[in-house]
ModelCIF file with pLDDT and N, C-alpha, C, O atoms, coordinates in Angstrom:
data_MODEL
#
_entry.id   MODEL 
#
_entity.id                         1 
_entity.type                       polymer 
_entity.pdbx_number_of_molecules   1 
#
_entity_poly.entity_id                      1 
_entity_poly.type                           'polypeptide(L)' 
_entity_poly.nstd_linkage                   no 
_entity_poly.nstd_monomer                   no 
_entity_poly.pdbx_seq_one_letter_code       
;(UNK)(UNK)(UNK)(UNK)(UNK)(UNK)(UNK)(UNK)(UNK)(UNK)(UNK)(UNK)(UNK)(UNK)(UNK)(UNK)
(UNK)(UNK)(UNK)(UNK)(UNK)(UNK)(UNK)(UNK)(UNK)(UNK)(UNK)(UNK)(UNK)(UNK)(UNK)(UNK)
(UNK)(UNK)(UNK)(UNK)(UNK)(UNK)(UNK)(UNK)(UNK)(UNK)(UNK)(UNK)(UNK)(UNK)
;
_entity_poly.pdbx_seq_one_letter_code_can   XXXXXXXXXXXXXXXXXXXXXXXXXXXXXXXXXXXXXXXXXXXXXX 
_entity_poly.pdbx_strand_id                 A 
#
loop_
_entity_poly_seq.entity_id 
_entity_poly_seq.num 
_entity_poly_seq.mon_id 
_entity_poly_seq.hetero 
1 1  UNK n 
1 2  UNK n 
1 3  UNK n 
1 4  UNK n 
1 5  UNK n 
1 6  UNK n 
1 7  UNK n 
1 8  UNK n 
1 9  UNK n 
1 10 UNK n 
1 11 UNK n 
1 12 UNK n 
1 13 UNK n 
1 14 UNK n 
1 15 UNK n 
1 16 UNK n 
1 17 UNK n 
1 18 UNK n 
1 19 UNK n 
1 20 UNK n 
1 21 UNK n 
1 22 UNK n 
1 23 UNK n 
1 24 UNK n 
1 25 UNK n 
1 26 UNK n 
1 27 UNK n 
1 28 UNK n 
1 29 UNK n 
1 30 UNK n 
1 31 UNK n 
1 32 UNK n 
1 33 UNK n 
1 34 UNK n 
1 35 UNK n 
1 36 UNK n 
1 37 UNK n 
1 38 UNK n 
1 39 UNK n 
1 40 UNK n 
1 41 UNK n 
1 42 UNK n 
1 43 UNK n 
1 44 UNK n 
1 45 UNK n 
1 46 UNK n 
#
_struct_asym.id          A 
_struct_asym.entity_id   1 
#
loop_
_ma_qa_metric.id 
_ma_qa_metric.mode 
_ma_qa_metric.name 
_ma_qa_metric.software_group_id 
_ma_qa_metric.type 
1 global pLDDT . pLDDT 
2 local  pLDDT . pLDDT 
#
_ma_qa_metric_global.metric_id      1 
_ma_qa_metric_global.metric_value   96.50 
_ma_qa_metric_global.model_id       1 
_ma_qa_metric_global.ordinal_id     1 
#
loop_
_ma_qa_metric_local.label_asym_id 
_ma_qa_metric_local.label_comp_id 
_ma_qa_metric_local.label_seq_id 
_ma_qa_metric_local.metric_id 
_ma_qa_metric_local.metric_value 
_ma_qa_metric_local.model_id 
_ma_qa_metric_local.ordinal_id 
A UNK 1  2 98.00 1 1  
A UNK 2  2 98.00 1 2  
A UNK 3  2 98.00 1 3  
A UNK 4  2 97.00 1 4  
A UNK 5  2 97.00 1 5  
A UNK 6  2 96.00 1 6  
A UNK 7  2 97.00 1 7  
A UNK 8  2 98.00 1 8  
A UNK 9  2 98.00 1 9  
A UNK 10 2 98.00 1 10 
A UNK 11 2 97.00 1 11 
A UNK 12 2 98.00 1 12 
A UNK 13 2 98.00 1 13 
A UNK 14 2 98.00 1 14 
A UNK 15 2 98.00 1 15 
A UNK 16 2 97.00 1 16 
A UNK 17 2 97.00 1 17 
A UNK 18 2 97.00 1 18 
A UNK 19 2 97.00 1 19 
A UNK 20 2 96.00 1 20 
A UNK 21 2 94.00 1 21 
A UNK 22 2 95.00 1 22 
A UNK 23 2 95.00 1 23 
A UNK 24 2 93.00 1 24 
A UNK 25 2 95.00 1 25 
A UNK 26 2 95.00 1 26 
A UNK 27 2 95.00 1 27 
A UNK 28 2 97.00 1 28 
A UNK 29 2 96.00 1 29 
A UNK 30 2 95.00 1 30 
A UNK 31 2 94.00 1 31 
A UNK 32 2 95.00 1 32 
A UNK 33 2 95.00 1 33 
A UNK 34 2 96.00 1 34 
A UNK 35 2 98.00 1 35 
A UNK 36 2 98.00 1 36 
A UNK 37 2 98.00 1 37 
A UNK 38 2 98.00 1 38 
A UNK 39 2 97.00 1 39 
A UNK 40 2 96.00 1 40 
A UNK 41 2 95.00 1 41 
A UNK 42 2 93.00 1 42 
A UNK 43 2 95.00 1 43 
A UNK 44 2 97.00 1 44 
A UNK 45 2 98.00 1 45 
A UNK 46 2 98.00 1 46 
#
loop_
_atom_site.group_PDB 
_atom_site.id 
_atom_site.type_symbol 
_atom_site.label_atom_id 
_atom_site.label_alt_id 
_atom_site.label_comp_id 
_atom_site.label_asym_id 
_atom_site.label_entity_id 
_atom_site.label_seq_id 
_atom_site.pdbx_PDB_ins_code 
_atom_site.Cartn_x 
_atom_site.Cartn_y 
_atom_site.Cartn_z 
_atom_site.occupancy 
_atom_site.B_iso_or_equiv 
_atom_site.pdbx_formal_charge 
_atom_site.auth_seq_id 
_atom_site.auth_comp_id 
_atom_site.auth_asym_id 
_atom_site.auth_atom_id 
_atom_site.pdbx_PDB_model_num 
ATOM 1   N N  . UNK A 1 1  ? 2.975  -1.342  18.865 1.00 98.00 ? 1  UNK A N  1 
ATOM 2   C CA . UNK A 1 1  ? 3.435  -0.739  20.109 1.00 98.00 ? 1  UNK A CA 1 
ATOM 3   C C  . UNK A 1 1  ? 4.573  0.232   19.904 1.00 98.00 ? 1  UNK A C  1 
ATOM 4   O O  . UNK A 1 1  ? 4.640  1.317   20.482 1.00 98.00 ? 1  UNK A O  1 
ATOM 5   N N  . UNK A 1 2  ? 5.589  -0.289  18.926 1.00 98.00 ? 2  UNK A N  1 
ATOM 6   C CA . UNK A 1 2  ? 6.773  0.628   18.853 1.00 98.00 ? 2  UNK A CA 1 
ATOM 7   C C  . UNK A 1 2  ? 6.201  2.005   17.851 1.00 98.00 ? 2  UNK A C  1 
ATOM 8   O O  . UNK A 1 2  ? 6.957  2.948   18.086 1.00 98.00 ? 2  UNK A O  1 
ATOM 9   N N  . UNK A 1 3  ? 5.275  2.351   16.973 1.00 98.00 ? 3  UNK A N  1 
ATOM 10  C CA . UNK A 1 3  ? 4.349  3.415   16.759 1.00 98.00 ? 3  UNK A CA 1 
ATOM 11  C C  . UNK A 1 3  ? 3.420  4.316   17.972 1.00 98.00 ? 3  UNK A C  1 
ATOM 12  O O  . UNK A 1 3  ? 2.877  5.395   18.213 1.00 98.00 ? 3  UNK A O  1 
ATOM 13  N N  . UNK A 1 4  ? 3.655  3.234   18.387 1.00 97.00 ? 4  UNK A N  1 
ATOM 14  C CA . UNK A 1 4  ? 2.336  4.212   19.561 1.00 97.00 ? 4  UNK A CA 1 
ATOM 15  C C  . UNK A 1 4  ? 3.327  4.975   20.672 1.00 97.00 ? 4  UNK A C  1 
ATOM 16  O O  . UNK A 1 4  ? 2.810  5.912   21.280 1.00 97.00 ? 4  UNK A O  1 
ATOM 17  N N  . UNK A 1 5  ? 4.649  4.654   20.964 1.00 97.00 ? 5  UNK A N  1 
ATOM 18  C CA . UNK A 1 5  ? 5.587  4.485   21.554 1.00 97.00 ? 5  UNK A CA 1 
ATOM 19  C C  . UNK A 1 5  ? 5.937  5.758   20.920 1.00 97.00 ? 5  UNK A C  1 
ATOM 20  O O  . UNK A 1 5  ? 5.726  6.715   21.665 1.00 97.00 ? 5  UNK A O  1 
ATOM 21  N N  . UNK A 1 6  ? 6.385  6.041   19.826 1.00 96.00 ? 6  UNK A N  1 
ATOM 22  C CA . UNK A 1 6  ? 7.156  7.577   18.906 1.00 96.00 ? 6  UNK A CA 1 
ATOM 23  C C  . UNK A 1 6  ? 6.235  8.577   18.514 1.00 96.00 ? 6  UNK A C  1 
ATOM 24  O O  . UNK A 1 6  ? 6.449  9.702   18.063 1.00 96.00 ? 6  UNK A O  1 
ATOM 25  N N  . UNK A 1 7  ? 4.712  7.726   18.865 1.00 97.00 ? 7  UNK A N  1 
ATOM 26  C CA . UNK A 1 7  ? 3.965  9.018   18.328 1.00 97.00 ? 7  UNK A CA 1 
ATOM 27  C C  . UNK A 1 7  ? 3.335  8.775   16.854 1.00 97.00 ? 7  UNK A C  1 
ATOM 28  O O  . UNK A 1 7  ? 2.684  9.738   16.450 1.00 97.00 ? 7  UNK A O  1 
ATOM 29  N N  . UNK A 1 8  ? 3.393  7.906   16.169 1.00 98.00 ? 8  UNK A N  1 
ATOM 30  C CA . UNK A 1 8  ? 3.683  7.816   14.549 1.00 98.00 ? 8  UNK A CA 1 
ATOM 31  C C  . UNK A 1 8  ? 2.486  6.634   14.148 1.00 98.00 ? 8  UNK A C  1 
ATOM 32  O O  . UNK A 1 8  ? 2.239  5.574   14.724 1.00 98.00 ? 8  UNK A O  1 
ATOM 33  N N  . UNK A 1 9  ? 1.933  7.165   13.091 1.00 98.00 ? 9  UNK A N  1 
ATOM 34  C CA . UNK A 1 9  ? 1.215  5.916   12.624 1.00 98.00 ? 9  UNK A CA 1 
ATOM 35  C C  . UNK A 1 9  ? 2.043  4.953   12.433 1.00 98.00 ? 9  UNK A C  1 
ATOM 36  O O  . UNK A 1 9  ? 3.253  5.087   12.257 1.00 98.00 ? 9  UNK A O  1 
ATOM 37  N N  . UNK A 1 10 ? 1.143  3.447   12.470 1.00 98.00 ? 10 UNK A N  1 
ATOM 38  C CA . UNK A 1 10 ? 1.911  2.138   12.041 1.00 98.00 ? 10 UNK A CA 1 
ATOM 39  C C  . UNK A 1 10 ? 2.097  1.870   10.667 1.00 98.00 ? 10 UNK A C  1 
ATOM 40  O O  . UNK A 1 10 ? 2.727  0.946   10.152 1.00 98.00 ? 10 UNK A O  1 
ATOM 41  N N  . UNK A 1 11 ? 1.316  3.018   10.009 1.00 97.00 ? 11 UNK A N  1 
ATOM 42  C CA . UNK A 1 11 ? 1.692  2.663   8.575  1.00 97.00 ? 11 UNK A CA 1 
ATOM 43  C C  . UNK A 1 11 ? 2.670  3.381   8.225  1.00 97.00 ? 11 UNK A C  1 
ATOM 44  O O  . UNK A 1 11 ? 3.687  2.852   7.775  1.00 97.00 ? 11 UNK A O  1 
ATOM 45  N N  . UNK A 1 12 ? 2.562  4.640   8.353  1.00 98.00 ? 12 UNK A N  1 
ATOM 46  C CA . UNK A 1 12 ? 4.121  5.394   8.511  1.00 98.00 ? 12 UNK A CA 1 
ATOM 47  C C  . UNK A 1 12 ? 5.655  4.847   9.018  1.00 98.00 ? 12 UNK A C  1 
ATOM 48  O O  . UNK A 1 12 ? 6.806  5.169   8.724  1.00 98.00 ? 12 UNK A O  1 
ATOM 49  N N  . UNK A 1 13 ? 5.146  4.011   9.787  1.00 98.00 ? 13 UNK A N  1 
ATOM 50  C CA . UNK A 1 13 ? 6.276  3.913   10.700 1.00 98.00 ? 13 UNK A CA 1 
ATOM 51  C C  . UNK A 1 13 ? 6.863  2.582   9.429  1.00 98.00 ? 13 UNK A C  1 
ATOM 52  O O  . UNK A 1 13 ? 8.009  2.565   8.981  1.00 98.00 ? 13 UNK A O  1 
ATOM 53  N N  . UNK A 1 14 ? 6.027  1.812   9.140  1.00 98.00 ? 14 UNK A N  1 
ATOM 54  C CA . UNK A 1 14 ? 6.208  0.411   8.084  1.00 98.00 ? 14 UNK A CA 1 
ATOM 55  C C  . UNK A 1 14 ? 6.778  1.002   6.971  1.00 98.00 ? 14 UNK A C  1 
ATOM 56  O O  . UNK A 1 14 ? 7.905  0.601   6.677  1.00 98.00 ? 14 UNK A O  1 
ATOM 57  N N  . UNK A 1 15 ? 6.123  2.116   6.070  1.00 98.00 ? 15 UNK A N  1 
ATOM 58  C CA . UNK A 1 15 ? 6.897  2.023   4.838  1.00 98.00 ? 15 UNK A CA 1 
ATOM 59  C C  . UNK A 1 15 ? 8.132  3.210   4.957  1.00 98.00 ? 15 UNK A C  1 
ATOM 60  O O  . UNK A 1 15 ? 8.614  3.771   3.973  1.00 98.00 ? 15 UNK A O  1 
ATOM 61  N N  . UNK A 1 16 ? 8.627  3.523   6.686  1.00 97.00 ? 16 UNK A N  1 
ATOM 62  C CA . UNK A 1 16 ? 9.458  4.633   6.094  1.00 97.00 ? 16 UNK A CA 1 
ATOM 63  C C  . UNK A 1 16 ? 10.568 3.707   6.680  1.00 97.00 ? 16 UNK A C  1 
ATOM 64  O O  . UNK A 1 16 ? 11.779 3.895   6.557  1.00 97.00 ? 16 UNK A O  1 
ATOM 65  N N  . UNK A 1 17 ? 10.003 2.747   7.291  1.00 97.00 ? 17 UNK A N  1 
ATOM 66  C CA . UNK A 1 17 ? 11.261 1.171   7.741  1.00 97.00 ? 17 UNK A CA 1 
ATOM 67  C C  . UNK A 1 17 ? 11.783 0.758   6.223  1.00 97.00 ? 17 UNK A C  1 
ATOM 68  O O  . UNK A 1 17 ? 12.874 0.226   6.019  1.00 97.00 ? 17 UNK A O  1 
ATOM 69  N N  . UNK A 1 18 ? 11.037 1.018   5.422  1.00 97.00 ? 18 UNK A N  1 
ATOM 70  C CA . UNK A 1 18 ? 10.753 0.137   4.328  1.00 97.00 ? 18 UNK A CA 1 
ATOM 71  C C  . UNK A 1 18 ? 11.984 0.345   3.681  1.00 97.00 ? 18 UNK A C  1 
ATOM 72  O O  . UNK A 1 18 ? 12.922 -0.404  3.407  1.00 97.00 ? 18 UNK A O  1 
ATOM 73  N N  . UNK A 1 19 ? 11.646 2.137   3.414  1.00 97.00 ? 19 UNK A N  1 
ATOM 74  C CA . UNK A 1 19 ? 12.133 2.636   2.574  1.00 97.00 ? 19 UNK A CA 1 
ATOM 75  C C  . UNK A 1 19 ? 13.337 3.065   2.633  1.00 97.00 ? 19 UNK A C  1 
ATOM 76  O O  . UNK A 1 19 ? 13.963 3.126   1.574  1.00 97.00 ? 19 UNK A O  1 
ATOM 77  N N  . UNK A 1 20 ? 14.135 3.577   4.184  1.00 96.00 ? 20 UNK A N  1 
ATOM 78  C CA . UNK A 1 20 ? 15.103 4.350   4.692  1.00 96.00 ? 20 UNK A CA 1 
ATOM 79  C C  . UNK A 1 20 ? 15.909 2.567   4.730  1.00 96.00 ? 20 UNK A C  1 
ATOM 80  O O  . UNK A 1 20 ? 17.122 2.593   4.934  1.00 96.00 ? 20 UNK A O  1 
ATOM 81  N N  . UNK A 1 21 ? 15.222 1.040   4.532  1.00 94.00 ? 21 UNK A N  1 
ATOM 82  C CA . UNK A 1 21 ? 16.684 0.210   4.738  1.00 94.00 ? 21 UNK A CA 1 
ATOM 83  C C  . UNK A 1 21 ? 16.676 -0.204  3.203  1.00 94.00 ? 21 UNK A C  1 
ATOM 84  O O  . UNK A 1 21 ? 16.725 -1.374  2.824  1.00 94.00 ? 21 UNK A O  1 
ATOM 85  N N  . UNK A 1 22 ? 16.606 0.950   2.333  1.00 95.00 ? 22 UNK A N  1 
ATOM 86  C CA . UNK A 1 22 ? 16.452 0.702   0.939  1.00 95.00 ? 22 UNK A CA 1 
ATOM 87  C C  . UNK A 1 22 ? 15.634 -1.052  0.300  1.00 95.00 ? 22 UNK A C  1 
ATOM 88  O O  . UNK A 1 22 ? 16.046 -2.065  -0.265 1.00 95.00 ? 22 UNK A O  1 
ATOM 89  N N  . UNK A 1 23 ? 14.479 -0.600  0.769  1.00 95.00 ? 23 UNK A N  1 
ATOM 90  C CA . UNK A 1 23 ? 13.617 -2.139  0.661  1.00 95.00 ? 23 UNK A CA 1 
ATOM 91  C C  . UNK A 1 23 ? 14.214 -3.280  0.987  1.00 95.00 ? 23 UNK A C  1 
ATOM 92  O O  . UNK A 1 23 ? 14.158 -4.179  0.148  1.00 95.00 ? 23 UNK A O  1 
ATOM 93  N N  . UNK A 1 24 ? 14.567 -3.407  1.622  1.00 93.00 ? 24 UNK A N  1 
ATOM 94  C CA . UNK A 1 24 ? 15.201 -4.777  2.382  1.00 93.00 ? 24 UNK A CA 1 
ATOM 95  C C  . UNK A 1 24 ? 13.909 -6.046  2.958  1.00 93.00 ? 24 UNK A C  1 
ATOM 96  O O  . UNK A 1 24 ? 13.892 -7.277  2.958  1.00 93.00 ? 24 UNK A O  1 
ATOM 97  N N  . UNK A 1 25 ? 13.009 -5.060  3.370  1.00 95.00 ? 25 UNK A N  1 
ATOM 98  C CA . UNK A 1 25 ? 11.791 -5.725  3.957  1.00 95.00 ? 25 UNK A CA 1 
ATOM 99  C C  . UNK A 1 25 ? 10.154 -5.227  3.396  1.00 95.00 ? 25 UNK A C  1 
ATOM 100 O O  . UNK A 1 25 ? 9.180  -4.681  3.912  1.00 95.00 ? 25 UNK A O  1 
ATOM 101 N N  . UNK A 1 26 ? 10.554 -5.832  1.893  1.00 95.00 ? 26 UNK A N  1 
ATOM 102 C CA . UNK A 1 26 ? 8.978  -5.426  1.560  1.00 95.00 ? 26 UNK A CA 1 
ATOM 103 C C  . UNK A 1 26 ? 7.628  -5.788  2.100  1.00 95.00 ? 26 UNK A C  1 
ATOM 104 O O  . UNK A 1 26 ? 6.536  -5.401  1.682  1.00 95.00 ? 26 UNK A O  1 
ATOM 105 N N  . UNK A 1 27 ? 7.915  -6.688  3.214  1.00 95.00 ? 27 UNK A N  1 
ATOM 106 C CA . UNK A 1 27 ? 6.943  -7.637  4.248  1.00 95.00 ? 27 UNK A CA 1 
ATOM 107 C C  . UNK A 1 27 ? 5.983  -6.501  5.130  1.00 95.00 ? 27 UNK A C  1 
ATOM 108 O O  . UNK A 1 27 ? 4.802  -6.594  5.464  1.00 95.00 ? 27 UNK A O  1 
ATOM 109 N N  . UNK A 1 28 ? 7.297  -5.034  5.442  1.00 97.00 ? 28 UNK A N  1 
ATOM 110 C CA . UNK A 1 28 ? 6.625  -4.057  6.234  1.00 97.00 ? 28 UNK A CA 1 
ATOM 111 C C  . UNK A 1 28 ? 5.840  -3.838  5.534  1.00 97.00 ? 28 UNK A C  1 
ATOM 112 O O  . UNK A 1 28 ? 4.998  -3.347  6.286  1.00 97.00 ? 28 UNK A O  1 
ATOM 113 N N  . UNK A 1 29 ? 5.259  -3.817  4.182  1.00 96.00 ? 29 UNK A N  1 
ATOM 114 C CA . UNK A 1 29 ? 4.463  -3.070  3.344  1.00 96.00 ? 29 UNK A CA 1 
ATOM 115 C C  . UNK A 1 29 ? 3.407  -4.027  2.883  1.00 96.00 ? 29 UNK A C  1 
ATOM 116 O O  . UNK A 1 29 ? 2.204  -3.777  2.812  1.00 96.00 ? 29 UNK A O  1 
ATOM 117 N N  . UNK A 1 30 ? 4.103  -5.342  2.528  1.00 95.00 ? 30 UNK A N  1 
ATOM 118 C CA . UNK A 1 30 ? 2.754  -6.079  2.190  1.00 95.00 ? 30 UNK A CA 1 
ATOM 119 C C  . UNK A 1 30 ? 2.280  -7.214  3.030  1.00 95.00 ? 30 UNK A C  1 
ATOM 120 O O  . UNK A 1 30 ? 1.747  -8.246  2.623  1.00 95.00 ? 30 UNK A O  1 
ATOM 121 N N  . UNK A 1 31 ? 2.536  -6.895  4.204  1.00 94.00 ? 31 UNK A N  1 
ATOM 122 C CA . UNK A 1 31 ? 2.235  -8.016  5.406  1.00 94.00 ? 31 UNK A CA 1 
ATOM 123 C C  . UNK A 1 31 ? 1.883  -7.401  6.089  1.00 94.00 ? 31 UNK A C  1 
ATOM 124 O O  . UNK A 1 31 ? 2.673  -7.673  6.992  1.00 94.00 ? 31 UNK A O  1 
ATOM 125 N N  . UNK A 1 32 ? 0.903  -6.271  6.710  1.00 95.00 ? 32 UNK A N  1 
ATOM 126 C CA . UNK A 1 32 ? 0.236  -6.074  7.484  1.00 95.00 ? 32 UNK A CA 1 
ATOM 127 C C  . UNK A 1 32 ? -0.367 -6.955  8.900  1.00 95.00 ? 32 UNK A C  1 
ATOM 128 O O  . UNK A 1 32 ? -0.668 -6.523  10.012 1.00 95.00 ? 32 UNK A O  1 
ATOM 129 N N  . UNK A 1 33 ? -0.402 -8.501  8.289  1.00 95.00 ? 33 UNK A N  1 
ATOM 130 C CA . UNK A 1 33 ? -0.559 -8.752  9.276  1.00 95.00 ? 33 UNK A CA 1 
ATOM 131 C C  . UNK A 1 33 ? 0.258  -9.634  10.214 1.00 95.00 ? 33 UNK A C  1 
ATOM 132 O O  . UNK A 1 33 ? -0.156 -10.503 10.982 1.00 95.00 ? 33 UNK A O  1 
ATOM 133 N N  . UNK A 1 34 ? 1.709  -9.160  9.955  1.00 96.00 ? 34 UNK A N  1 
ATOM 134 C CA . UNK A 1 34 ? 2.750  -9.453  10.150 1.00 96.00 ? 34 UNK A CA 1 
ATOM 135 C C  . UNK A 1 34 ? 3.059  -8.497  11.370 1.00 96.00 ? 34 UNK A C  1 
ATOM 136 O O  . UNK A 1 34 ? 3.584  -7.443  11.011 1.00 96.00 ? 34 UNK A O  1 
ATOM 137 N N  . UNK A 1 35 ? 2.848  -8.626  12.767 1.00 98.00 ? 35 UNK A N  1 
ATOM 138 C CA . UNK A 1 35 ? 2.909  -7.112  13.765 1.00 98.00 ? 35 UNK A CA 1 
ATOM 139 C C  . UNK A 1 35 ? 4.463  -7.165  14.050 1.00 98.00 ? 35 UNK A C  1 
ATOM 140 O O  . UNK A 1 35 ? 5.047  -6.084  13.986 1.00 98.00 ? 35 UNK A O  1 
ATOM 141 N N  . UNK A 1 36 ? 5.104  -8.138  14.315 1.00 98.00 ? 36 UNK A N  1 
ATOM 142 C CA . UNK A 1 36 ? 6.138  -8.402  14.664 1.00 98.00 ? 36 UNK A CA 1 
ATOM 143 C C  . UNK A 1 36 ? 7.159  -8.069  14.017 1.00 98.00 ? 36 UNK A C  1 
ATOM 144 O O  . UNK A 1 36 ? 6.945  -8.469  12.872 1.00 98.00 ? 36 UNK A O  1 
ATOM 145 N N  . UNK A 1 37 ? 8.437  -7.431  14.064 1.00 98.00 ? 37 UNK A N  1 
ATOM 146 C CA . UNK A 1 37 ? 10.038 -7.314  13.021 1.00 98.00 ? 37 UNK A CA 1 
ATOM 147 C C  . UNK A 1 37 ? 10.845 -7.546  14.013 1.00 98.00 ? 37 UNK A C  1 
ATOM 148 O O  . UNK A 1 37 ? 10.643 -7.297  15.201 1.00 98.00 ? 37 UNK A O  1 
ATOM 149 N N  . UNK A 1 38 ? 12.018 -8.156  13.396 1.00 98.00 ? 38 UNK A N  1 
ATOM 150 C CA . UNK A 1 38 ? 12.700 -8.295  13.933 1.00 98.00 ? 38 UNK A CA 1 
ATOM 151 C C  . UNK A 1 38 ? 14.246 -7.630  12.725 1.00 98.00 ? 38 UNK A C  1 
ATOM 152 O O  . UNK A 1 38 ? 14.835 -8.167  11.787 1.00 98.00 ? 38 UNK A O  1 
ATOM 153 N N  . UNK A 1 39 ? 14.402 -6.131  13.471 1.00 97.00 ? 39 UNK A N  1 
ATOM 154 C CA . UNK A 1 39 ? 15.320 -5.121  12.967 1.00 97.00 ? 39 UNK A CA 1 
ATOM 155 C C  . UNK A 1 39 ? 16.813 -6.112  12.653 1.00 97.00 ? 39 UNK A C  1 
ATOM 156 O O  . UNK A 1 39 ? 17.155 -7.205  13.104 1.00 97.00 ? 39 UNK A O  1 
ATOM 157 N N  . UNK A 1 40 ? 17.460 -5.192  11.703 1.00 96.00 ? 40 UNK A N  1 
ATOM 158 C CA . UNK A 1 40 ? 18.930 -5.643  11.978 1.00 96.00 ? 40 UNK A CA 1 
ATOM 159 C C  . UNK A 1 40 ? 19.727 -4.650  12.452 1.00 96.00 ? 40 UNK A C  1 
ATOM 160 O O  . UNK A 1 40 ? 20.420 -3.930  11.733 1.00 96.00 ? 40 UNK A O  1 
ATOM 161 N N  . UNK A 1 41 ? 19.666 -4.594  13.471 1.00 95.00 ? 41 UNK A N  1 
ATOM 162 C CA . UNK A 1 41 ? 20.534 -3.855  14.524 1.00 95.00 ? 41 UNK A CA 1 
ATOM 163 C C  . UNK A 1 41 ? 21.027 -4.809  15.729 1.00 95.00 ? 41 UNK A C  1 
ATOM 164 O O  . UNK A 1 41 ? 20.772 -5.993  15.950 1.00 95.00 ? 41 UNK A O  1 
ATOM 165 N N  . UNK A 1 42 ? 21.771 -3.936  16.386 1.00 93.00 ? 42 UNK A N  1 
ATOM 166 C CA . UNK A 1 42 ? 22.431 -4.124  17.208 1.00 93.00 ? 42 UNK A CA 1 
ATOM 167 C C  . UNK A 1 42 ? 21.372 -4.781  18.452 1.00 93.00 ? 42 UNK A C  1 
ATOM 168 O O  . UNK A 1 42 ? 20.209 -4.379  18.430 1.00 93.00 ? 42 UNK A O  1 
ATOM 169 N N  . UNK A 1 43 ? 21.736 -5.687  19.422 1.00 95.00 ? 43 UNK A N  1 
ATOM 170 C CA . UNK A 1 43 ? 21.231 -5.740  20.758 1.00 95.00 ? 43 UNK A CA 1 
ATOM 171 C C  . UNK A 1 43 ? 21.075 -5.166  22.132 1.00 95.00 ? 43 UNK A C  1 
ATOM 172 O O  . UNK A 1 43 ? 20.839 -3.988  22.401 1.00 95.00 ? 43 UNK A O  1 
ATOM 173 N N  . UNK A 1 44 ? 21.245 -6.188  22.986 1.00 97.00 ? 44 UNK A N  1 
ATOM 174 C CA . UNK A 1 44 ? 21.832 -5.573  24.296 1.00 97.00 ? 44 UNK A CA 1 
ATOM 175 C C  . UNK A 1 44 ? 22.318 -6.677  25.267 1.00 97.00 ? 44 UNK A C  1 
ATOM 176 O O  . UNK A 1 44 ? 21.643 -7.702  25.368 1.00 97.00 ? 44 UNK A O  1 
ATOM 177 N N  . UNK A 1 45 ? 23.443 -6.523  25.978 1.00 98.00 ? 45 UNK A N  1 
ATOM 178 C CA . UNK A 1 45 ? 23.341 -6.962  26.967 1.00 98.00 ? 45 UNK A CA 1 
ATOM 179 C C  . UNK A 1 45 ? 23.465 -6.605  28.458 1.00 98.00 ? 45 UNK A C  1 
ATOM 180 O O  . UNK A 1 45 ? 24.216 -5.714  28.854 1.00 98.00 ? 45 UNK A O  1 
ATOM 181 N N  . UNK A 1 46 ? 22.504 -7.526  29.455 1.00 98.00 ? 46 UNK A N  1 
ATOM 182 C CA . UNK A 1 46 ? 22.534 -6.571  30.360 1.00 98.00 ? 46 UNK A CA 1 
ATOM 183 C C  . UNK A 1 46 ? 23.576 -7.851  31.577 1.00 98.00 ? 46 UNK A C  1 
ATOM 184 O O  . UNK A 1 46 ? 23.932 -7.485  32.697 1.00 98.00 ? 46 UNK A O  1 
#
């Protein structure tokens, strides 16, 4: 959803996660069927 959302393939979108948090999460790349991440960033509150 968050690909379809920017415009971007989901595979694109996985290994440039991958790559830009200097491999932190090689899971984006070899877990495909893994749809779910959970980023390390910031939240929200409302």
């Amino acid at each position: 959803g968050v690909a379809k959302r920017f415009g971007v393939g989901e595979g694109d979108l996985r290994h440039t996660l991958f790559e830009e948090t200097g491999g932190m999460y090689p899971e984006l790349v070899t877990r495909g069927d893994l749809e779910v991440f959970l980023p390390p960033i910031g939240g929200q509150t409302i």
